[in-house]
C-alpha atoms as a PDB file:
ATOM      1  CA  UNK A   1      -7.918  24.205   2.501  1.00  0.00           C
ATOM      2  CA  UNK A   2     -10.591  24.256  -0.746  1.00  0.00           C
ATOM      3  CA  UNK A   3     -10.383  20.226  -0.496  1.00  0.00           C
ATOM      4  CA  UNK A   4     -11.095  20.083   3.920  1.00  0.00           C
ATOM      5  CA  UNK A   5     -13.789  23.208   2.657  1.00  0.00           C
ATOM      6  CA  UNK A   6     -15.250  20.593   0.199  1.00  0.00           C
ATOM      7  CA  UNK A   7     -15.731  17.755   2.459  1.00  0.00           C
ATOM      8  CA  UNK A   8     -17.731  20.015   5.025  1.00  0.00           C
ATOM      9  CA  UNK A   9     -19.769  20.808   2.849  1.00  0.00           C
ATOM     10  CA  UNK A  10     -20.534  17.289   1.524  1.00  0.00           C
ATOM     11  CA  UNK A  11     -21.290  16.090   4.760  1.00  0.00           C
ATOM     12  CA  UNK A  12     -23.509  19.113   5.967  1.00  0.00           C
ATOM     13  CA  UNK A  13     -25.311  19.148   2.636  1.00  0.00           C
ATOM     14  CA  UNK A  14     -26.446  15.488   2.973  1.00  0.00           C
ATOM     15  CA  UNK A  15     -28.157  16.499   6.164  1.00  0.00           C
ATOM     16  CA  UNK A  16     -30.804  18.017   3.958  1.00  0.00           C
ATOM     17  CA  UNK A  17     -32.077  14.969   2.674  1.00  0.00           C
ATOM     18  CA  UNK A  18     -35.471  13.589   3.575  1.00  0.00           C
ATOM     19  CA  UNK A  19     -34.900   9.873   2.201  1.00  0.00           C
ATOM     20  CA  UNK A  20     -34.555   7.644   4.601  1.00  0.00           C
ATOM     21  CA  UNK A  21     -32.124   5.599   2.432  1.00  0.00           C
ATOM     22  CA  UNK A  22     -29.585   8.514   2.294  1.00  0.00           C
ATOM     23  CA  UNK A  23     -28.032   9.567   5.255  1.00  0.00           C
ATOM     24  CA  UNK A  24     -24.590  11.304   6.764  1.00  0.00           C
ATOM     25  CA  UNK A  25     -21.784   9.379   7.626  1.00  0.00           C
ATOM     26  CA  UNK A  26     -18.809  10.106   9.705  1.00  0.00           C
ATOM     27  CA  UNK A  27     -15.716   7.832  10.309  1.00  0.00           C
ATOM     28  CA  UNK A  28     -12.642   8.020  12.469  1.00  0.00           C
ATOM     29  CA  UNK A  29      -9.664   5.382  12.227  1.00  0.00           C
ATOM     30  CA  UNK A  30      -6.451   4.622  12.677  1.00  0.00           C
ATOM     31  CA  UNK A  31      -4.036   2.742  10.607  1.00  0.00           C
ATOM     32  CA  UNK A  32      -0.663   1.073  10.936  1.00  0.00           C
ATOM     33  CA  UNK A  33       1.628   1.115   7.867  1.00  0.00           C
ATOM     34  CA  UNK A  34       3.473  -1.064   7.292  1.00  0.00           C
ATOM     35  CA  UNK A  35       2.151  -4.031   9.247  1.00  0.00           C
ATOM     36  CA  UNK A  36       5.199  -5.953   6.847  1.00  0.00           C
ATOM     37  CA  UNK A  37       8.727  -4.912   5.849  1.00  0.00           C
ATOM     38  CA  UNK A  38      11.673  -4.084   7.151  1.00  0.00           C
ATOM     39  CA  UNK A  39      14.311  -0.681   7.127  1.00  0.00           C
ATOM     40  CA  UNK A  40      18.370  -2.067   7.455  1.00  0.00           C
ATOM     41  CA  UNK A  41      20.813   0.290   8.764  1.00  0.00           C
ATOM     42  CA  UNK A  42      23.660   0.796   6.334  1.00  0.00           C
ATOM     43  CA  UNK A  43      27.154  -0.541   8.849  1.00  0.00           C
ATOM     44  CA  UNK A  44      25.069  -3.033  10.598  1.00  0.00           C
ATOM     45  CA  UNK A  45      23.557  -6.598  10.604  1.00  0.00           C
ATOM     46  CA  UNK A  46      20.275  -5.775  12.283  1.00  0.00           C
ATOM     47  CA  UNK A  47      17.361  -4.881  11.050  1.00  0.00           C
ATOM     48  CA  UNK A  48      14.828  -2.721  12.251  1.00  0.00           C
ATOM     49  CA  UNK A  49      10.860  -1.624  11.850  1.00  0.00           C
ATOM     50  CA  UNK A  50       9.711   1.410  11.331  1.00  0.00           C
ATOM     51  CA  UNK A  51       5.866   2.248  11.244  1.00  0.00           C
ATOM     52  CA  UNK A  52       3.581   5.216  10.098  1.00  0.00           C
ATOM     53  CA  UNK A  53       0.213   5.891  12.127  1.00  0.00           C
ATOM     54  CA  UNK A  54      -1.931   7.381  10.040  1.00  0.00           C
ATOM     55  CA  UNK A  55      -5.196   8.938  11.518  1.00  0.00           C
ATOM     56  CA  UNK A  56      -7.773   9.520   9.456  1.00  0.00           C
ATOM     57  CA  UNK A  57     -11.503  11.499   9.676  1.00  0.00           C
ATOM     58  CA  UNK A  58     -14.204  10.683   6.864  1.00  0.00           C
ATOM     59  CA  UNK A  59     -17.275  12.403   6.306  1.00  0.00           C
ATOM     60  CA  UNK A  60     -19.546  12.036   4.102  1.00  0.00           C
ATOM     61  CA  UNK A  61     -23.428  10.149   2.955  1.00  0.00           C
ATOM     62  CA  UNK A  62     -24.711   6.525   2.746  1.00  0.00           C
ATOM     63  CA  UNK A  63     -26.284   5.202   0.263  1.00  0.00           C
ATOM     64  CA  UNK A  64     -28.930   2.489   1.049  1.00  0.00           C
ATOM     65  CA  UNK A  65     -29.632  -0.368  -1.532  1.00  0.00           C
ATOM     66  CA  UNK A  66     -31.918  -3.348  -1.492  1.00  0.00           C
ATOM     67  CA  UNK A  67     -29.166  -5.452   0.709  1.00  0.00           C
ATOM     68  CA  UNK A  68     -25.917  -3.330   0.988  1.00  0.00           C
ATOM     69  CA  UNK A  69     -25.157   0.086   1.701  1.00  0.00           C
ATOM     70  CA  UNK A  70     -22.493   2.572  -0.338  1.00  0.00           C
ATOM     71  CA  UNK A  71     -20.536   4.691   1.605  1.00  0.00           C
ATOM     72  CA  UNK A  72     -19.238   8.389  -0.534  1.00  0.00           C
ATOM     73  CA  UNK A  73     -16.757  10.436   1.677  1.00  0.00           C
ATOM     74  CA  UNK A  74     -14.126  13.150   1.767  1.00  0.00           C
ATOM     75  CA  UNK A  75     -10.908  11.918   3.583  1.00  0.00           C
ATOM     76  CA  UNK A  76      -9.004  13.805   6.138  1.00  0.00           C
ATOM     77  CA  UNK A  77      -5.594  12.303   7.636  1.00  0.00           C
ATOM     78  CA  UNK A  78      -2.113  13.080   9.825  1.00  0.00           C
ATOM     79  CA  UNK A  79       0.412  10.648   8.724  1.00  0.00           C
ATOM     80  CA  UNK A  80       3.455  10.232  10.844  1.00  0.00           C
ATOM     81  CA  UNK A  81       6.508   8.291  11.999  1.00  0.00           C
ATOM     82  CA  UNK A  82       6.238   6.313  15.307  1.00  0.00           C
ATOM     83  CA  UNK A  83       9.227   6.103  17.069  1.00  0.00           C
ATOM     84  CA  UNK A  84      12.088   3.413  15.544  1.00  0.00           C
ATOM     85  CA  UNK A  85      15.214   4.922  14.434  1.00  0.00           C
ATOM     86  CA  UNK A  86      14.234   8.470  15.286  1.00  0.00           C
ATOM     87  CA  UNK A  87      11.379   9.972  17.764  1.00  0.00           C
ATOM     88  CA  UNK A  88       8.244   9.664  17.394  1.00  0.00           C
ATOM     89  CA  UNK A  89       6.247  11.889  14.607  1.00  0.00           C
ATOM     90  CA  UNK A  90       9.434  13.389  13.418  1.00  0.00           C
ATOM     91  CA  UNK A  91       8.232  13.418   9.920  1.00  0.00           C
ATOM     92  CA  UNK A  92       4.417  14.946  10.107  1.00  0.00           C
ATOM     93  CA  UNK A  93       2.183  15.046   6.890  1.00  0.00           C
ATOM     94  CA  UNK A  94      -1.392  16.028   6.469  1.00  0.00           C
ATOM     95  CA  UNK A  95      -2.998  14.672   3.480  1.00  0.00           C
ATOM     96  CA  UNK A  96      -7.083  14.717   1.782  1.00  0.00           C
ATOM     97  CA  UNK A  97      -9.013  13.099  -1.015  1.00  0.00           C
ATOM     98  CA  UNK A  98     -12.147  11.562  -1.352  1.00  0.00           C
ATOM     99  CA  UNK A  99     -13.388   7.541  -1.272  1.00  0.00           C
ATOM    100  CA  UNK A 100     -16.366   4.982  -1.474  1.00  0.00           C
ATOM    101  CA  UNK A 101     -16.922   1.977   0.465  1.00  0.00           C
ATOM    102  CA  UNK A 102     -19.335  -0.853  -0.567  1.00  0.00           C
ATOM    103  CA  UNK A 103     -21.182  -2.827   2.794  1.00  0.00           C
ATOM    104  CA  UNK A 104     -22.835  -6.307   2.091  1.00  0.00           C
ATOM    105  CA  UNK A 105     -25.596  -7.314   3.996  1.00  0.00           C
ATOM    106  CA  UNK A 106     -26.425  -3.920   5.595  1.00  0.00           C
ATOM    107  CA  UNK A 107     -28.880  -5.759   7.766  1.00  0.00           C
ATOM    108  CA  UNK A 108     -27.088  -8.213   9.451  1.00  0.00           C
ATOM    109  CA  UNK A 109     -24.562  -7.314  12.652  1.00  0.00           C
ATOM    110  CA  UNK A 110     -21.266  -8.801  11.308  1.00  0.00           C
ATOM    111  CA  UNK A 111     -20.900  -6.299   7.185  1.00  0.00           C
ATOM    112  CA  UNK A 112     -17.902  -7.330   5.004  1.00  0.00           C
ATOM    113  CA  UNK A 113     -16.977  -4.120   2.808  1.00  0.00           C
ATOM    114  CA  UNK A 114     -14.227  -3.121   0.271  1.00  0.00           C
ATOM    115  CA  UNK A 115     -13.580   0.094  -0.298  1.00  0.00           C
ATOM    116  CA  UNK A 116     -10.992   2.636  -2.277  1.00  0.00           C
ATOM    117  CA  UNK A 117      -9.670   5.881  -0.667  1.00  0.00           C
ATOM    118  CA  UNK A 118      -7.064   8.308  -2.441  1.00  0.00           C
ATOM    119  CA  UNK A 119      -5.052  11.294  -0.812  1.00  0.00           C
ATOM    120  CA  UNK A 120      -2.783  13.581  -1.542  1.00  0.00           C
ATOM    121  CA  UNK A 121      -0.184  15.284   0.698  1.00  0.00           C
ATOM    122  CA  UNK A 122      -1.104  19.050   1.080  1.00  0.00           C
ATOM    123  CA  UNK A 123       1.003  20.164   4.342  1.00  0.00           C
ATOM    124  CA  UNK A 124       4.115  18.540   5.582  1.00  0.00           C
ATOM    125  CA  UNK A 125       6.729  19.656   8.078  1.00  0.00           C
ATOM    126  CA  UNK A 126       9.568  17.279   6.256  1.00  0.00           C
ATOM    127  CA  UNK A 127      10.506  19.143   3.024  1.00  0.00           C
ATOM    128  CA  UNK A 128      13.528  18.674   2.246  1.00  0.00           C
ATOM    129  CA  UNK A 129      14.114  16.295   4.881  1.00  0.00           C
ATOM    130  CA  UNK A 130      16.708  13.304   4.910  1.00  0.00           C
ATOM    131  CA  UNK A 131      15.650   9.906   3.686  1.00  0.00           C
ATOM    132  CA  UNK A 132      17.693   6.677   4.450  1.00  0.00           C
ATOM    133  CA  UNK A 133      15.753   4.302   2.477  1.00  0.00           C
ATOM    134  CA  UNK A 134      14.056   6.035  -0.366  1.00  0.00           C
ATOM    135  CA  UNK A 135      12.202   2.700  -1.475  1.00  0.00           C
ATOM    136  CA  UNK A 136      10.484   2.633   1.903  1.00  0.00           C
ATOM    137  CA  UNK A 137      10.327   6.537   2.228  1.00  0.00           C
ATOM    138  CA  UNK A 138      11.869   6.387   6.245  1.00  0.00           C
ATOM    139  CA  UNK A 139      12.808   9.667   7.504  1.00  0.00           C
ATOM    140  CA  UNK A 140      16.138   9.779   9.896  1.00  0.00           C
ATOM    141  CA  UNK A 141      17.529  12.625  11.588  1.00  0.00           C
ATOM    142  CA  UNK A 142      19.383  15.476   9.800  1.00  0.00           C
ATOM    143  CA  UNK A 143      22.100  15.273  13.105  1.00  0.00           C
ATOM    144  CA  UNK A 144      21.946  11.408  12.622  1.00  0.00           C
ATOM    145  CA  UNK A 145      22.700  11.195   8.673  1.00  0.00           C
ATOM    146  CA  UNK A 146      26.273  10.965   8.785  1.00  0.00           C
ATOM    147  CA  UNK A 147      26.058   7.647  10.876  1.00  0.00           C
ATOM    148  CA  UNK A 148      23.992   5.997   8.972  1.00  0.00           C
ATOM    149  CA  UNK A 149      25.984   7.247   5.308  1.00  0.00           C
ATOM    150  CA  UNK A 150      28.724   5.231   6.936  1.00  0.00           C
ATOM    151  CA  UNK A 151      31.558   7.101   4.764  1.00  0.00           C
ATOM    152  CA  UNK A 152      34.426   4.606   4.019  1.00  0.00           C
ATOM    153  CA  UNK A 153      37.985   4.956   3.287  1.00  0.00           C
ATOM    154  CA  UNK A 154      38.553   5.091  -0.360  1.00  0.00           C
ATOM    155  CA  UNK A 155      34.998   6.595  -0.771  1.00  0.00           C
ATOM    156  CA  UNK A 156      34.952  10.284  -1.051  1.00  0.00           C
ATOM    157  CA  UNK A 157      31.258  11.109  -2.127  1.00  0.00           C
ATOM    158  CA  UNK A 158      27.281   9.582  -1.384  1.00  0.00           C
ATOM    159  CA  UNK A 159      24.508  10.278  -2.873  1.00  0.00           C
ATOM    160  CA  UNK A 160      21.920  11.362  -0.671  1.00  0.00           C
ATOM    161  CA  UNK A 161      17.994  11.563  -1.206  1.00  0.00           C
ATOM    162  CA  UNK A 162      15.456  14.359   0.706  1.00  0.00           C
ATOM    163  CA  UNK A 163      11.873  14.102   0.878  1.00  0.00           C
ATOM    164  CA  UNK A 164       9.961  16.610  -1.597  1.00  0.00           C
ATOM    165  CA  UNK A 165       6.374  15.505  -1.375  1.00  0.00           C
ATOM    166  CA  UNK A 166       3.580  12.700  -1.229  1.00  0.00           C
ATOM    167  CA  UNK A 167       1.348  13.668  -4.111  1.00  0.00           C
ATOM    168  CA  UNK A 168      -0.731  10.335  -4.228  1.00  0.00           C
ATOM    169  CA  UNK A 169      -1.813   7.766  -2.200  1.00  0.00           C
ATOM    170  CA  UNK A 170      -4.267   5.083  -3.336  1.00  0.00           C
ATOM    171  CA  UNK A 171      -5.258   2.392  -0.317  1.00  0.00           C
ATOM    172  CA  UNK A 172      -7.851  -0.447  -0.836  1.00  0.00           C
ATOM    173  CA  UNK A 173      -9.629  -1.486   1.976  1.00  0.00           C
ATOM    174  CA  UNK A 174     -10.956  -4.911   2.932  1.00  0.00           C
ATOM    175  CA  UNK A 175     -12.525  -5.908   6.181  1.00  0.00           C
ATOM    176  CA  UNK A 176     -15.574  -6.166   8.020  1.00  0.00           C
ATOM    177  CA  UNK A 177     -17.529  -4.120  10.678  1.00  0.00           C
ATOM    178  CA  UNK A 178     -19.494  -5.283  13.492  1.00  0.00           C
ATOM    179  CA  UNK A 179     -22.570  -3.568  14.956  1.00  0.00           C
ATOM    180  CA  UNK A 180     -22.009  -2.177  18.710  1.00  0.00           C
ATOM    181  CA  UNK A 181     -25.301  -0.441  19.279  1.00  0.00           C
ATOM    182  CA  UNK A 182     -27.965   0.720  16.707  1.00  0.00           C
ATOM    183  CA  UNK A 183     -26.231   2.669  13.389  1.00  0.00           C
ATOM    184  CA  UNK A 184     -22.486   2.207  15.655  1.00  0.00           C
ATOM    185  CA  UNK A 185     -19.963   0.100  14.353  1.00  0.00           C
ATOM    186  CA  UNK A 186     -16.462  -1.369  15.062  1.00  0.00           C
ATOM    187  CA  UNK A 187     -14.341  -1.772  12.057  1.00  0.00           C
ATOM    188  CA  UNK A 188     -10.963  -3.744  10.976  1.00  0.00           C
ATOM    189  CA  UNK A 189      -9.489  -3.650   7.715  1.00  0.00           C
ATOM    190  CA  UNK A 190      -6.548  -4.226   5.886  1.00  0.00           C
ATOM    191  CA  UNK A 191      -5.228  -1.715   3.514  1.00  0.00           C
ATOM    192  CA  UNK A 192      -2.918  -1.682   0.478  1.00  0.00           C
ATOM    193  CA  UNK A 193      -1.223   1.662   0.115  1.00  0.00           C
ATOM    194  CA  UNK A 194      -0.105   2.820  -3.472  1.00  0.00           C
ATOM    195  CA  UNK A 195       2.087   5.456  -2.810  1.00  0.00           C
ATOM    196  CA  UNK A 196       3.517   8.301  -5.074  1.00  0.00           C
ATOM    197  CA  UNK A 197       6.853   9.575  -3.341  1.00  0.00           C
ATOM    198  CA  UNK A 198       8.861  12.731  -5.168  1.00  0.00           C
ATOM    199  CA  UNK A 199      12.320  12.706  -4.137  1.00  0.00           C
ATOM    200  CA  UNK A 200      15.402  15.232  -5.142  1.00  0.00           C
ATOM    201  CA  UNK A 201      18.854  13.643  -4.539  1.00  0.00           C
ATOM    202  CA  UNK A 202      22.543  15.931  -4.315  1.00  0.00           C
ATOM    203  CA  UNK A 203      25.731  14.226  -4.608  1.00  0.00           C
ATOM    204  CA  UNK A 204      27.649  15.398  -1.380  1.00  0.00           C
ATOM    205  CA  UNK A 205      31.401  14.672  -0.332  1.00  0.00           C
ATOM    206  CA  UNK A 206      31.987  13.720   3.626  1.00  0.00           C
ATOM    207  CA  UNK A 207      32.681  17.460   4.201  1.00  0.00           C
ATOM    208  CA  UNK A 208      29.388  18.600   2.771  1.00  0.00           C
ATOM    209  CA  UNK A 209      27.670  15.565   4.576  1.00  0.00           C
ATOM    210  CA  UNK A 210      29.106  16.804   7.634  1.00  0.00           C
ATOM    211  CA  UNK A 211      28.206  20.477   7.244  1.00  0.00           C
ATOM    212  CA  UNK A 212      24.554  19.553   5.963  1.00  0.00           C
ATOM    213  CA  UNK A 213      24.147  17.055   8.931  1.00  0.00           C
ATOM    214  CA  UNK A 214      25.644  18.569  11.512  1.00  0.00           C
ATOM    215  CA  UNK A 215      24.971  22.062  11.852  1.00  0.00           C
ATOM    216  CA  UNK A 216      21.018  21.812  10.479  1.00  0.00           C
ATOM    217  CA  UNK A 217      22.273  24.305   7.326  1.00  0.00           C
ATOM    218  CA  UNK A 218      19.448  24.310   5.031  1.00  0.00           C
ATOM    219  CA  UNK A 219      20.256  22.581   1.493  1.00  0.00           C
ATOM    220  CA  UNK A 220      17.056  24.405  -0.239  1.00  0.00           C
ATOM    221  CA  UNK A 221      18.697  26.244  -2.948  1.00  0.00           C
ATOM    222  CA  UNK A 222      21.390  23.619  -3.672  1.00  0.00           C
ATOM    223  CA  UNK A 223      17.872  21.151  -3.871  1.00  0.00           C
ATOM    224  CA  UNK A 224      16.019  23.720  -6.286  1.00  0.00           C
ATOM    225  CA  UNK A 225      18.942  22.751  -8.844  1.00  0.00           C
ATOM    226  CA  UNK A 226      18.257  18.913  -8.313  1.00  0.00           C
ATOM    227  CA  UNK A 227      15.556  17.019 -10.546  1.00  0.00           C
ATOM    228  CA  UNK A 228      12.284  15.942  -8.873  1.00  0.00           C
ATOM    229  CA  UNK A 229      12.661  12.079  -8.900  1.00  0.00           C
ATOM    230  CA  UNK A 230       9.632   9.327  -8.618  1.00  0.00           C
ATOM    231  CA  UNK A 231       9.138   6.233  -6.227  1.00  0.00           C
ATOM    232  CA  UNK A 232       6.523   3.897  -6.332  1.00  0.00           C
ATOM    233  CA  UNK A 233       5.787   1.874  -3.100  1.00  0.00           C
ATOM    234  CA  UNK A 234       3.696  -0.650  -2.411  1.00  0.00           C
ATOM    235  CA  UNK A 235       3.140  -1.185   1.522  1.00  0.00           C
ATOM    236  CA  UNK A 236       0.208  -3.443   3.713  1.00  0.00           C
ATOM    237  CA  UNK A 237      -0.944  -1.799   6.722  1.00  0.00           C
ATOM    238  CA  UNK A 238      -3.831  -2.828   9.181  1.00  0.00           C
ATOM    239  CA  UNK A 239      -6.883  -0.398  10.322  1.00  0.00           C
ATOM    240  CA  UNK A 240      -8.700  -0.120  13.280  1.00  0.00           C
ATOM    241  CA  UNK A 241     -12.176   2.146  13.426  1.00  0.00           C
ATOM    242  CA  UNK A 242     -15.537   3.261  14.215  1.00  0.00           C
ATOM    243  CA  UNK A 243     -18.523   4.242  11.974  1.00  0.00           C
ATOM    244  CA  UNK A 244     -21.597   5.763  12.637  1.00  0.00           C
ATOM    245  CA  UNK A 245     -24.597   6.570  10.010  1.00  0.00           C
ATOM    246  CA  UNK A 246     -27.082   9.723  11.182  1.00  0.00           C
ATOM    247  CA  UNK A 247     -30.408   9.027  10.830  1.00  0.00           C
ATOM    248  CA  UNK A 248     -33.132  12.206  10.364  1.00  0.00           C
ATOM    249  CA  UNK A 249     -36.213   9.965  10.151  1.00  0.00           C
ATOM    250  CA  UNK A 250     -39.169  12.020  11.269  1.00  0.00           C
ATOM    251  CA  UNK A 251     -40.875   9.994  13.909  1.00  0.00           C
ATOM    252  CA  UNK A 252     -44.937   9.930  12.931  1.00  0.00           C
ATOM    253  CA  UNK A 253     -46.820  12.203  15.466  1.00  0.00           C
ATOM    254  CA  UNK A 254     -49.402  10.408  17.467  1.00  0.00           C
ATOM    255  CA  UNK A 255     -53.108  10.333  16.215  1.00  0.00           C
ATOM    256  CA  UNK A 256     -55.512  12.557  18.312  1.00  0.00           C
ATOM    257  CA  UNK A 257     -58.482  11.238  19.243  1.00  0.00           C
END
């Protein structure tokens, strides 16, 4: 809450300023991650895709140079699952941070930019949830997970991996804008997600698999003995947005005669 507190107050407090060549920003977009990659289900030949939207609000100021423009923001964003192997938004995470885009050519109508943007997960619905492929961080359904463990005969215990948190994200941007109307502009980008994924994994025979799975019975105190365990991944997604940059020029007053 301090961090979403923090990024109000950047954007109101840049309202103050009388330079032209400063001015308040605000930015809405949506992402699709990951535009590459693919999630096999253990028992089967197929392979299917699974995708995060990620929505994301940005406020913040502009920063006008001699040609370009900077852009300083706080992030906010709601990460989830579309539907694939389970329903849609079944695994719902809000995250914030802060970021800084630099614009090239901030006078022309078509503005190549690059930009950095890093997050971290404060509220999630998914602790402790079930994760099928921890190197792509999928969540499947609790009632599901026995179906996709696939027990076999001779095997009498899995390993199995639940989501603990998300405590870093770092995308690059890189894309261009074009100008709709005066200060407006369309935006598409790709972005390169760094992601920090925590992890705690239990070793579980089929009964316990069946028990955890099947009748929802929460694993939190058996998970509080189990080591927090680090993932990096590394994921391309694509980004579709809008921009818009306030302007509080004073228009001059006519002379009187």
């Amino acid at each position: 809450m301090k961090i979403i507190i923090q990024i109000a107050f950047l954007f109101l407090i840049s309202t103050t300023f009388a330079q032209e060549s400063i001015k308040p920003i605000i930015q809405i977009s949506e992402e699709i991650n990951p535009l590459f990659g693919y999630t096999p289900f253990i028992n089967s030949k197929d392979e299917h895709r699974t995708h995060y939207l990620k929505s994301s609000l940005r406020l913040g100021i502009q920063k006008s140079l001699k040609t370009d423009v900077i852009n300083i923001f706080g992030s906010y964003q709601l990460a989830g699952n579309l539907k694939g192997q389970v329903q849609g938004f079944y695994q719902i995470s809000h995250f914030a941070g802060v970021g800084f885009e630099y614009i090239f050519n901030k006078d022309k109508r078509f503005r190549p930019f690059i930009g950095l943007v890093t997050t971290s997960e404060f509220k999630t619905n998914y602790k402790n949830g079930y994760l099928y492929d921890v190197t792509k961080g999928y969540p499947i359904s609790s009632q599901e997970s026995l179906v996709y463990l696939g027990f076999e005969d001779g095997i009498s215990s899995y390993f199995i991996t639940y989501y603990h948190s998300t405590p870093f994200i770092g995308s690059i941007m890189t894309g261009c804008e074009w100008r709709i109307i005066n200060k407006l502009y369309l935006r598409l980008s790709l972005v390169n997600d760094l992601q920090v994924l925590k992890t705690r994994t239990l070793l579980l025979t089929k009964n316990e698999a069946i028990y955890y799975g099947y009748t929802n019975h929460t694993i939190s105190k058996s998970l509080k003995n189990s080591p927090v365990e680090t993932t990096i991944m590394n994921s391309l997604g694509i980004q579709l947005g809008l921009s818009y940059a306030f302007s509080f020029k004073k228009k001059p007053k006519p002379e009187t005669p």
